[in-house]
N, C-alpha and C. Protein backbone atom coordinates (compact mmCIF):
# COMPACT_ATOMS: atom_id res chain seq x y z
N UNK A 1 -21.43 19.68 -36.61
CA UNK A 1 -21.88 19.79 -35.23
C UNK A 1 -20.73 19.39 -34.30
N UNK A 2 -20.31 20.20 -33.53
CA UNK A 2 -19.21 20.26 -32.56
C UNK A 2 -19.91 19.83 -31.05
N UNK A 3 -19.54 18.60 -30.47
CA UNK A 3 -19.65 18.08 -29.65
C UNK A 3 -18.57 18.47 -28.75
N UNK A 4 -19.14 18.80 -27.22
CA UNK A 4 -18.15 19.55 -26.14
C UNK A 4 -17.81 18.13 -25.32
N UNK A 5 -16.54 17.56 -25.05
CA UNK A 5 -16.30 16.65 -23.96
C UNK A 5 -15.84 17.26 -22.98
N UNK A 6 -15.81 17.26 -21.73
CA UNK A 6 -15.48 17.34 -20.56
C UNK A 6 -14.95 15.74 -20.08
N UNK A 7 -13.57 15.86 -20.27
CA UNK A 7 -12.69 14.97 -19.59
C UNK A 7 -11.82 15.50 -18.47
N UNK A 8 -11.92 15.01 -17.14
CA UNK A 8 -10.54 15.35 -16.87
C UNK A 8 -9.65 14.21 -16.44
N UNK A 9 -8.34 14.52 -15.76
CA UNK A 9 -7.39 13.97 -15.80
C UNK A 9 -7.46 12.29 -15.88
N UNK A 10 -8.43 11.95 -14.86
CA UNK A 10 -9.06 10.73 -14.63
C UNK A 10 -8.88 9.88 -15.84
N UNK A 11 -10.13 10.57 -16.26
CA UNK A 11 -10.79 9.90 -17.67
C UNK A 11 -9.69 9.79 -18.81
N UNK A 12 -8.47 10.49 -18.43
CA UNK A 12 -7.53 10.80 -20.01
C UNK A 12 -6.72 9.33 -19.74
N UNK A 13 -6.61 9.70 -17.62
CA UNK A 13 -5.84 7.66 -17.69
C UNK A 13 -6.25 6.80 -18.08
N UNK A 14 -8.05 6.69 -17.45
CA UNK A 14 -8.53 5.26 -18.18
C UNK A 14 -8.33 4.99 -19.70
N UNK A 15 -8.73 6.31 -20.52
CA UNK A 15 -8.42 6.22 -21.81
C UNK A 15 -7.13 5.53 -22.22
N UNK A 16 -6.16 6.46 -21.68
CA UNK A 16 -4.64 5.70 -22.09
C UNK A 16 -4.38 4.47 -21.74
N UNK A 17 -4.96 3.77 -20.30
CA UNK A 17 -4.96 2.29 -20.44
C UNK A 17 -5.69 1.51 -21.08
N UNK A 18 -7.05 2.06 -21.76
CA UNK A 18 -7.65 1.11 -22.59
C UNK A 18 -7.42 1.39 -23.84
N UNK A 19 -6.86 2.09 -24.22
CA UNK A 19 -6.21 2.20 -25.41
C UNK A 19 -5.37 1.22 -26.01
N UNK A 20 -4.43 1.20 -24.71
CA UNK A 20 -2.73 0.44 -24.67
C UNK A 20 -3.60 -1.05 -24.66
N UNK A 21 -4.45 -1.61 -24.10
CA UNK A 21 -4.78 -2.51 -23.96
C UNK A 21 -6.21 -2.45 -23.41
N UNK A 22 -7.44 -2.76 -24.71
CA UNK A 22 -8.79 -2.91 -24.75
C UNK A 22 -9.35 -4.23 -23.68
N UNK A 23 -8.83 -4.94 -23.58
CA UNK A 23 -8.77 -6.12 -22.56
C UNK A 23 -8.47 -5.46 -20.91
N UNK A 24 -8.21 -4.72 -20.55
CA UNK A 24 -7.85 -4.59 -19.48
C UNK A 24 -8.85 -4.84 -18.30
N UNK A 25 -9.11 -4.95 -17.30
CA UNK A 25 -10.32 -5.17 -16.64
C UNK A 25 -10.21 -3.74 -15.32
N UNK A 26 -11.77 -3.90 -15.12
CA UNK A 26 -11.78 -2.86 -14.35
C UNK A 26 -10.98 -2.74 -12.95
N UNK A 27 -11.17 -3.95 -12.04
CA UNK A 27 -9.84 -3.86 -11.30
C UNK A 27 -8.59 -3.34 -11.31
N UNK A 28 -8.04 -3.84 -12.34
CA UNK A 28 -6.47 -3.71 -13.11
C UNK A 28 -6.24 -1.96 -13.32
N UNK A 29 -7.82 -0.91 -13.97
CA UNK A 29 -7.60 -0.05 -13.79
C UNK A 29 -7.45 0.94 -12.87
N UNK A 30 -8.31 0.14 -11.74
CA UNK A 30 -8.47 0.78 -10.61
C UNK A 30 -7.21 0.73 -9.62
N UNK A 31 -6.21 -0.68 -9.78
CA UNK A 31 -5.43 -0.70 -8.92
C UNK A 31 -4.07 0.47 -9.25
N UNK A 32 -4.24 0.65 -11.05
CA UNK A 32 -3.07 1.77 -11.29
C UNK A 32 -2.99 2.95 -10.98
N UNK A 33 -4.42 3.08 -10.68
CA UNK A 33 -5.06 4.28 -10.37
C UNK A 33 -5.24 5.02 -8.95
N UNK A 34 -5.03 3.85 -8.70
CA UNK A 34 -5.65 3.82 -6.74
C UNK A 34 -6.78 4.31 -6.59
N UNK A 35 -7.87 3.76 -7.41
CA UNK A 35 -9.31 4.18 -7.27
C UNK A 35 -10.39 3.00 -6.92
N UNK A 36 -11.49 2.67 -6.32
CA UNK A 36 -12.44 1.64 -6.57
C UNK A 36 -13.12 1.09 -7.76
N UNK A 37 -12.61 -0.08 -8.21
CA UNK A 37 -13.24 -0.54 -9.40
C UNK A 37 -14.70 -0.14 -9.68
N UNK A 38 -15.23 -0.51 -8.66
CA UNK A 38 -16.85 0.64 -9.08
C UNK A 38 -16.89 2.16 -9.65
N UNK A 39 -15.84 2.80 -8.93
CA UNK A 39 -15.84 3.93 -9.76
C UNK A 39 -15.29 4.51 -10.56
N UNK A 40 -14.70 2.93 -11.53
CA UNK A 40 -13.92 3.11 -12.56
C UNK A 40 -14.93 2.43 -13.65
N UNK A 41 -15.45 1.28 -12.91
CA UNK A 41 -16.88 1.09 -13.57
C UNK A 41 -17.67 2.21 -14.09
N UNK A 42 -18.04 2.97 -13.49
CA UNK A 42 -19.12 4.32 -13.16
C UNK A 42 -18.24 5.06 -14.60
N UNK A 43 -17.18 5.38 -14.35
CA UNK A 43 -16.51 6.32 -15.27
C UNK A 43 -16.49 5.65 -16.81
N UNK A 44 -16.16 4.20 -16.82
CA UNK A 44 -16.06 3.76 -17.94
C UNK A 44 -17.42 3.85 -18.85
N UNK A 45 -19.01 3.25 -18.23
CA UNK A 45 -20.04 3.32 -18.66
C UNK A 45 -20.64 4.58 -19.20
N UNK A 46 -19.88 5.71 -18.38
CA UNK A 46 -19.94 7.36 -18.38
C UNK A 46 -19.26 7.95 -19.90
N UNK A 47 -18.07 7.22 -19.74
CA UNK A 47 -17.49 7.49 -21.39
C UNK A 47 -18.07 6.78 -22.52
N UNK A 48 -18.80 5.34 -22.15
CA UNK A 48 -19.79 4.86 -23.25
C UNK A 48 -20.64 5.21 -23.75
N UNK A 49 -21.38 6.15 -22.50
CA UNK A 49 -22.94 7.18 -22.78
C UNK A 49 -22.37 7.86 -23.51
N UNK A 50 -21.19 8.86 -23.26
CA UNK A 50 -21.09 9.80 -23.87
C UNK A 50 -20.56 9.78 -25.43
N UNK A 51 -20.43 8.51 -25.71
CA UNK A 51 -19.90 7.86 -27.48
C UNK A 51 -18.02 8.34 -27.20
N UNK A 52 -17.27 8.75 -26.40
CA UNK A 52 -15.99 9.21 -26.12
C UNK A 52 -15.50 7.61 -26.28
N UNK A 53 -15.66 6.51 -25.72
CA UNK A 53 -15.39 5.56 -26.13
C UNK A 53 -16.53 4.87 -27.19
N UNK A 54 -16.22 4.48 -28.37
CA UNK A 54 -16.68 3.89 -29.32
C UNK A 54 -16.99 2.53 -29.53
N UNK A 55 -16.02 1.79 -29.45
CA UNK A 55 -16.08 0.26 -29.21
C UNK A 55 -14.90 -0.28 -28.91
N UNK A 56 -15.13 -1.40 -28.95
CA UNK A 56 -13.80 -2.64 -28.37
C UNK A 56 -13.47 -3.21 -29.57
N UNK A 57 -12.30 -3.63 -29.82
CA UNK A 57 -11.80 -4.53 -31.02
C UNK A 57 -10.68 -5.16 -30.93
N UNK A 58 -10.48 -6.21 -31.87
CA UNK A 58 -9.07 -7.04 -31.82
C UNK A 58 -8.20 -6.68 -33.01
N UNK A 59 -6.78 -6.00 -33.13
CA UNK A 59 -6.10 -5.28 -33.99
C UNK A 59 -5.66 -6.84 -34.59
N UNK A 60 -6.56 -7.14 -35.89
CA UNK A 60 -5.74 -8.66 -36.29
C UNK A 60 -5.16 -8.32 -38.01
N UNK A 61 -3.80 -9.03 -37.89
CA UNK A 61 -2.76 -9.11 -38.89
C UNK A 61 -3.59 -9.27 -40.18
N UNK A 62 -4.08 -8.18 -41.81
CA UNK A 62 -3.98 -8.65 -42.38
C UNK A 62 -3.66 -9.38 -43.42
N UNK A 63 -2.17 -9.44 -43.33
CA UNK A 63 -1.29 -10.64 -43.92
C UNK A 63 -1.97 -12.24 -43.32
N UNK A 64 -2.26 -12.28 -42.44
CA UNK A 64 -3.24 -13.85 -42.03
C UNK A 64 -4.40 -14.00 -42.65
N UNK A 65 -4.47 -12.76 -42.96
CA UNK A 65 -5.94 -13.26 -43.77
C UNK A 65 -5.99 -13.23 -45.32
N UNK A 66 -4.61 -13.07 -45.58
CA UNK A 66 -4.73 -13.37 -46.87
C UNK A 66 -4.75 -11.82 -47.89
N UNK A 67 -4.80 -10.96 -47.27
CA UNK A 67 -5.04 -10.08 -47.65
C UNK A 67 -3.89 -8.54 -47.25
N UNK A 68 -2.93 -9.31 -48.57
CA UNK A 68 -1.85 -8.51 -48.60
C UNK A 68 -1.20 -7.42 -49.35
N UNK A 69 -2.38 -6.55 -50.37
CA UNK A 69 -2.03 -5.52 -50.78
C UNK A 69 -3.15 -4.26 -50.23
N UNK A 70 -1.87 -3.50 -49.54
CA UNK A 70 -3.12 -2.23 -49.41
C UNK A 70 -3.00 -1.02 -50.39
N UNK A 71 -4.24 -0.27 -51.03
CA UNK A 71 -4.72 0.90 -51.57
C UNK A 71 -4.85 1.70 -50.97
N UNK A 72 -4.69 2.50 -51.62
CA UNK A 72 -5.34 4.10 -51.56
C UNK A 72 -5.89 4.93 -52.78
N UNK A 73 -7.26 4.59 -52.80
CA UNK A 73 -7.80 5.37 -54.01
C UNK A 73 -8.93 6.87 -53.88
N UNK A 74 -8.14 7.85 -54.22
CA UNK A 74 -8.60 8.94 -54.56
C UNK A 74 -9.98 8.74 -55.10
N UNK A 75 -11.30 9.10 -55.33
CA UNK A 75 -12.62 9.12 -56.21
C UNK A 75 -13.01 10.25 -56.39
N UNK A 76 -13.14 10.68 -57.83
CA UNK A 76 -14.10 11.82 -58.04
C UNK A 76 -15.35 11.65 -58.01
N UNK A 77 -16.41 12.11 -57.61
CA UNK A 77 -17.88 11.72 -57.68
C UNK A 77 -18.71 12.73 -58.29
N UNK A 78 -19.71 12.83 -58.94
CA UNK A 78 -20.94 13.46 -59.36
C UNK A 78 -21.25 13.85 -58.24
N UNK A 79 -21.86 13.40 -57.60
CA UNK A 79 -22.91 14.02 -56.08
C UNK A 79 -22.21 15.31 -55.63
N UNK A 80 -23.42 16.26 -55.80
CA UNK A 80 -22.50 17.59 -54.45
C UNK A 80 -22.24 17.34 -53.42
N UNK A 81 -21.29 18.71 -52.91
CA UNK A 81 -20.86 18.74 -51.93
C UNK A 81 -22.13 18.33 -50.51
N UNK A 82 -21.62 17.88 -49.66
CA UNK A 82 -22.71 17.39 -48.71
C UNK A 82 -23.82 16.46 -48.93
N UNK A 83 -23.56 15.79 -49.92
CA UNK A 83 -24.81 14.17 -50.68
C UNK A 83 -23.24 13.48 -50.27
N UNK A 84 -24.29 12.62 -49.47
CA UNK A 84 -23.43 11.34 -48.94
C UNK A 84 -23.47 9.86 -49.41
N UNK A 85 -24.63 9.83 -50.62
CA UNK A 85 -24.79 8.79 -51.28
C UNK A 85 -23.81 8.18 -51.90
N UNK A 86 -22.59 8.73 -52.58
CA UNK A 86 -21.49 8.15 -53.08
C UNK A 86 -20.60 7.46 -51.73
N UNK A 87 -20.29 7.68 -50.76
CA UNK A 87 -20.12 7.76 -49.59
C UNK A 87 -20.06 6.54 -48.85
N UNK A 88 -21.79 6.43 -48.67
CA UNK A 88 -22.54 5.68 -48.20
C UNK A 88 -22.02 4.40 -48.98
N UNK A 89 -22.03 4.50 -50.29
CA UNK A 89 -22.16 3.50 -51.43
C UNK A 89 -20.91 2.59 -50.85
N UNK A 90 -19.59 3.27 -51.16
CA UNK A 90 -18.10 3.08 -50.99
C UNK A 90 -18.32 2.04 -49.64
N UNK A 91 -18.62 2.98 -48.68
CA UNK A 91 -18.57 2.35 -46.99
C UNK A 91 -19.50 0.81 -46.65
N UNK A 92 -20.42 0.60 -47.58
CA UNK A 92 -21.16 -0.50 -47.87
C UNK A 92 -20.34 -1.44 -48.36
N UNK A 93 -19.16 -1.75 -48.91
CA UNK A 93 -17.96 -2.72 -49.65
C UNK A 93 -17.19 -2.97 -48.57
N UNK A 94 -17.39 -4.35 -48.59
CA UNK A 94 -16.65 -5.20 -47.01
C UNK A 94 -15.03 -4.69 -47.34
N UNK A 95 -14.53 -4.94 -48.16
CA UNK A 95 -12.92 -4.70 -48.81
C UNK A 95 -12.17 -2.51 -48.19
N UNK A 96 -13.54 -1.92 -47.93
CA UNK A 96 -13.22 -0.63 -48.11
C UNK A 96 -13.15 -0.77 -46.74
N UNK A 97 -11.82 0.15 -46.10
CA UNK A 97 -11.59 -0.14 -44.64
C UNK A 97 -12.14 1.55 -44.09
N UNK A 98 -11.63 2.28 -45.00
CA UNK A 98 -11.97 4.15 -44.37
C UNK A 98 -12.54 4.50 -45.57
N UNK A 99 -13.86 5.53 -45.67
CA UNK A 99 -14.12 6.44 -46.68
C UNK A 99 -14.26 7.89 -46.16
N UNK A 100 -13.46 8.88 -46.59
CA UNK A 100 -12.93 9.96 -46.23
C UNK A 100 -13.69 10.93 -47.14
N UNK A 101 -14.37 11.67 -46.89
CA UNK A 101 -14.71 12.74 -47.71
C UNK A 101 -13.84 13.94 -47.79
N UNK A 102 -13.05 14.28 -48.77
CA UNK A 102 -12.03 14.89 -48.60
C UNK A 102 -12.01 16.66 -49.32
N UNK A 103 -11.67 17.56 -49.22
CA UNK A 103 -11.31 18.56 -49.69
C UNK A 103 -10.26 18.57 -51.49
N UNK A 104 -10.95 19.52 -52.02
CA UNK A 104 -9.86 18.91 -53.14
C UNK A 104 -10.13 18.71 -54.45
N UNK A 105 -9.74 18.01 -55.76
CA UNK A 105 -10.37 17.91 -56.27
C UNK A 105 -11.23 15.99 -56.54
N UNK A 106 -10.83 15.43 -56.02
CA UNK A 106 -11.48 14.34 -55.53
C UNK A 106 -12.21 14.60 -54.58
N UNK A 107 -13.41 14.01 -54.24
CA UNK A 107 -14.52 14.15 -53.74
C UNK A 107 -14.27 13.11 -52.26
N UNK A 108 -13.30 11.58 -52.58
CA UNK A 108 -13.30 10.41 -51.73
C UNK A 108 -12.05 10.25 -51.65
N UNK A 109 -11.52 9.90 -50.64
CA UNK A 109 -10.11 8.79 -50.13
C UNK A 109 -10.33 7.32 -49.22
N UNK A 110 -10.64 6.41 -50.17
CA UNK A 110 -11.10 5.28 -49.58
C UNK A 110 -9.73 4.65 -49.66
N UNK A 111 -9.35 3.49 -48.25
CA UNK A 111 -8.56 2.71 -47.88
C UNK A 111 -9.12 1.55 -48.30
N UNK A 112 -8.74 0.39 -48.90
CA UNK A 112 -9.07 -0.83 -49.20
C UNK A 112 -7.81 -1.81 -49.47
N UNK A 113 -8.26 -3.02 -48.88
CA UNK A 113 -7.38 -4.19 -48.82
C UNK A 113 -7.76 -5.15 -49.06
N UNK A 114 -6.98 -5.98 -49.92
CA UNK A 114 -6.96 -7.01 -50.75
C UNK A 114 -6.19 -8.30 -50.94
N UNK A 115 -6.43 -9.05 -51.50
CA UNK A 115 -5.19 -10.14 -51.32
C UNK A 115 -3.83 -9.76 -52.39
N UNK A 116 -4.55 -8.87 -53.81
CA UNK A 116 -3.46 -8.94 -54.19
C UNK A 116 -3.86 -8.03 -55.76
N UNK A 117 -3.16 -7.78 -56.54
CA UNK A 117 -3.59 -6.95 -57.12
C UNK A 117 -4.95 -6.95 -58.60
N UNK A 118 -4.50 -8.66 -58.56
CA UNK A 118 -5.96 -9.04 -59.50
C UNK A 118 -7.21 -8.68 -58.52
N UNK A 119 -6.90 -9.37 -57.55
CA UNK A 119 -8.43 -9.36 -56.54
C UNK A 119 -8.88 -7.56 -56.54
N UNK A 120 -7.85 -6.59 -56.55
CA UNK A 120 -8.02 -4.91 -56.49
C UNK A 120 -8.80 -4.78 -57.59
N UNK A 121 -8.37 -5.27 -58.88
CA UNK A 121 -9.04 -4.85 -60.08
C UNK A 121 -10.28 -5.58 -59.64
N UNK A 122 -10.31 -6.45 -60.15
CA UNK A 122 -12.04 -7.25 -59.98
C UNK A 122 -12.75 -6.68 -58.98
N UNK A 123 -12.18 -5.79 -57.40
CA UNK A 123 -13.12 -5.34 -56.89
C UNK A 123 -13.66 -3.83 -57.57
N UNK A 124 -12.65 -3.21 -58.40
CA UNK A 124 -13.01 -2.13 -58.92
C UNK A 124 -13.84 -2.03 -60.11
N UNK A 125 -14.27 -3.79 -60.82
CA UNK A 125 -15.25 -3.82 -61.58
C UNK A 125 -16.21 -4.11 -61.23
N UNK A 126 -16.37 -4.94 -60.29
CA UNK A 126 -17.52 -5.64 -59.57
C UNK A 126 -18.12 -4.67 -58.50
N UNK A 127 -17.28 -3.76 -58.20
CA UNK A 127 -18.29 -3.03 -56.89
C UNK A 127 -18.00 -1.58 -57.17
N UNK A 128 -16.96 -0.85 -57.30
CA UNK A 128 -16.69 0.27 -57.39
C UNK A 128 -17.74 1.23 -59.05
N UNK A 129 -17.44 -0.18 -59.89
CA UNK A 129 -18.04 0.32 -61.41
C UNK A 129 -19.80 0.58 -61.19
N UNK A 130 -20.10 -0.36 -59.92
CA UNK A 130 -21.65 -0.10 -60.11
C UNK A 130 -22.26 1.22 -59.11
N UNK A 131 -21.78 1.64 -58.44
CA UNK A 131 -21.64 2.79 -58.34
C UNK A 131 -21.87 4.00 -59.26
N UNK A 132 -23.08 4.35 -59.53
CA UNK A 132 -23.44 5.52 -60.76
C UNK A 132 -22.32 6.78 -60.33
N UNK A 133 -22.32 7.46 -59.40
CA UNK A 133 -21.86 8.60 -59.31
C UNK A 133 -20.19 9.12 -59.71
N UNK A 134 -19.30 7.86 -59.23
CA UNK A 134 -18.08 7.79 -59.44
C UNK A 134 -17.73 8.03 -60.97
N UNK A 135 -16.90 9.22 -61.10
CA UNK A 135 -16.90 9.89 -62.43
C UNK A 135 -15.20 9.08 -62.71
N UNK A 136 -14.31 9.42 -61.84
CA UNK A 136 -13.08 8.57 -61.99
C UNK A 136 -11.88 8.63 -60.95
N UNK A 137 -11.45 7.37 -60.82
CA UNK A 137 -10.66 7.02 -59.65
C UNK A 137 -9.09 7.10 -60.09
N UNK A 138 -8.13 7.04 -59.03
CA UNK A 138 -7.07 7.35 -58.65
C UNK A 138 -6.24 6.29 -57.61
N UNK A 139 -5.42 5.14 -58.18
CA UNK A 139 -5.34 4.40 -56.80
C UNK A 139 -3.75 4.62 -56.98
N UNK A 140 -3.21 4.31 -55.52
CA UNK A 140 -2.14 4.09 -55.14
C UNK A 140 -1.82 2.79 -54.67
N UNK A 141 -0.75 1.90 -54.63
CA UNK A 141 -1.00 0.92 -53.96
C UNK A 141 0.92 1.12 -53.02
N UNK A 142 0.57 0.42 -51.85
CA UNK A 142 1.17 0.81 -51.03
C UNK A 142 2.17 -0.05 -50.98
N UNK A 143 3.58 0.41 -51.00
CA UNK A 143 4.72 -1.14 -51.32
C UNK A 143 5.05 -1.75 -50.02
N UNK A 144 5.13 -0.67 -48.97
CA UNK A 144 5.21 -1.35 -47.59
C UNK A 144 5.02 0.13 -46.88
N UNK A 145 4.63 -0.65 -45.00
CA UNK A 145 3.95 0.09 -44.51
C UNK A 145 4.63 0.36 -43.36
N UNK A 146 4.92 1.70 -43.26
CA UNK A 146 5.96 2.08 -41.94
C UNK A 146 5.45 2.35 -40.47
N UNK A 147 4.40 2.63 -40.87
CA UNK A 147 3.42 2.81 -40.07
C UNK A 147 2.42 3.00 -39.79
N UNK A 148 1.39 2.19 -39.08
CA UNK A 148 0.23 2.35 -39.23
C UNK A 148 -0.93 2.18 -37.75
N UNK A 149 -1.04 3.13 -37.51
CA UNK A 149 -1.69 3.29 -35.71
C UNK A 149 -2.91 3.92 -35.99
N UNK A 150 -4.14 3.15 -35.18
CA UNK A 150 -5.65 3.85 -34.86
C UNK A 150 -5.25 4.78 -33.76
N UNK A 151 -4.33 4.42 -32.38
CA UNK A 151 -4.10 5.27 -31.44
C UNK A 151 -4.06 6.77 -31.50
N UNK A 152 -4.45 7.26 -30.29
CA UNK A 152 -4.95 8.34 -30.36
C UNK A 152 -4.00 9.40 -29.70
N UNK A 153 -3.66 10.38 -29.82
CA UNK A 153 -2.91 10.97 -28.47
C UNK A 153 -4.08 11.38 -27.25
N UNK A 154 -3.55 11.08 -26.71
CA UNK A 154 -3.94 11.24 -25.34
C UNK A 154 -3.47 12.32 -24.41
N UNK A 155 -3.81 13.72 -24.28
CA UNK A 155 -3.38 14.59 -23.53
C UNK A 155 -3.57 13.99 -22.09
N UNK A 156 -2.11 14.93 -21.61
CA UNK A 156 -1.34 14.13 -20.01
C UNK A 156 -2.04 15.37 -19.21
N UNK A 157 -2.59 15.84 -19.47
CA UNK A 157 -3.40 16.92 -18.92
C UNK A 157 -4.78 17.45 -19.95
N UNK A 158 -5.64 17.86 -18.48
CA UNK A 158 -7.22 18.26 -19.38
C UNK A 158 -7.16 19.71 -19.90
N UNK A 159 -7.17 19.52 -21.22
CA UNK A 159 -6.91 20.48 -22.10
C UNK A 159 -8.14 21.37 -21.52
N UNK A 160 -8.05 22.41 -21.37
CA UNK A 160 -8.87 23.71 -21.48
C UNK A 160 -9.48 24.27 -22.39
């Protein structure tokens, strides 16, 4: 299901400043803008209705938390195409950061992070094994990370 947004130019700035910085306050946008904080208010609540903005969050280090090896494991699954129960299953495991239903001959591309590579295995016996559908997995583990951005591009103009 293809959802139509209607943004224009406006809405692509507020985006790009709350992007750059989720903290920003409505004033602050309004003054870059040269608009009235109310009707940057109005616009912001407008992109909340419309799910265009999703939520607020704090991008925190996880090397502080202890949790310093990241995966990438491929899953083949039993379930057909379009059964989201394997899915569902994966996205339920605090450790699994993305579950990707992918094209291919793997069925899943789940992101997961860990402290380290015992803690990877034990989660792949303890949570991944009970999982009926998962026929067999594929991990990568990542030696270092060059880059890694949620950011979005942001067209500098309202695409047509």
């Amino acid at each position: 299901m293809n959802i139509e947004y209607h943004l224009d130019r406006v809405d692509y700035d507020i985006l790009r400043l709350m992007q750059e910085n989720a903290r920003i306050n409505n004033a602050d946008i309004a003054r870059e803008l040269g608009m009235a904080p109310s009707a940057i208010l109005e616009r912001v609540k407008k992109l909340e209705q419309k799910a265009v903005i999703l939520q607020y969050n704090a991008k925190i280090n996880p090397a502080a938390l202890g949790q310093k090896l990241l995966s990438f494991i491929f899953i083949r699954a039993a379930d057909g195409i379009g059964c989201a129960t394997t899915g569902q299953a994966l996205a339920a495991i605090p450790e699994v950061q993305e579950v990707h239903d992918i094209a291919g001959d793997d069925g899943y591309l789940v992101k997961v992070r860990t402290a380290d590579s015992a803690a990877l295995v034990e989660l792949m016996r303890s949570s991944f094994a009970k999982i009926p559908n998962i026929i067999s997995t594929r991990t990568t583990i990542v030696l270092e990370t060059v880059k890694e951005e949620q950011k979005l591009v942001i067209p500098s103009e309202q695409q047509e």
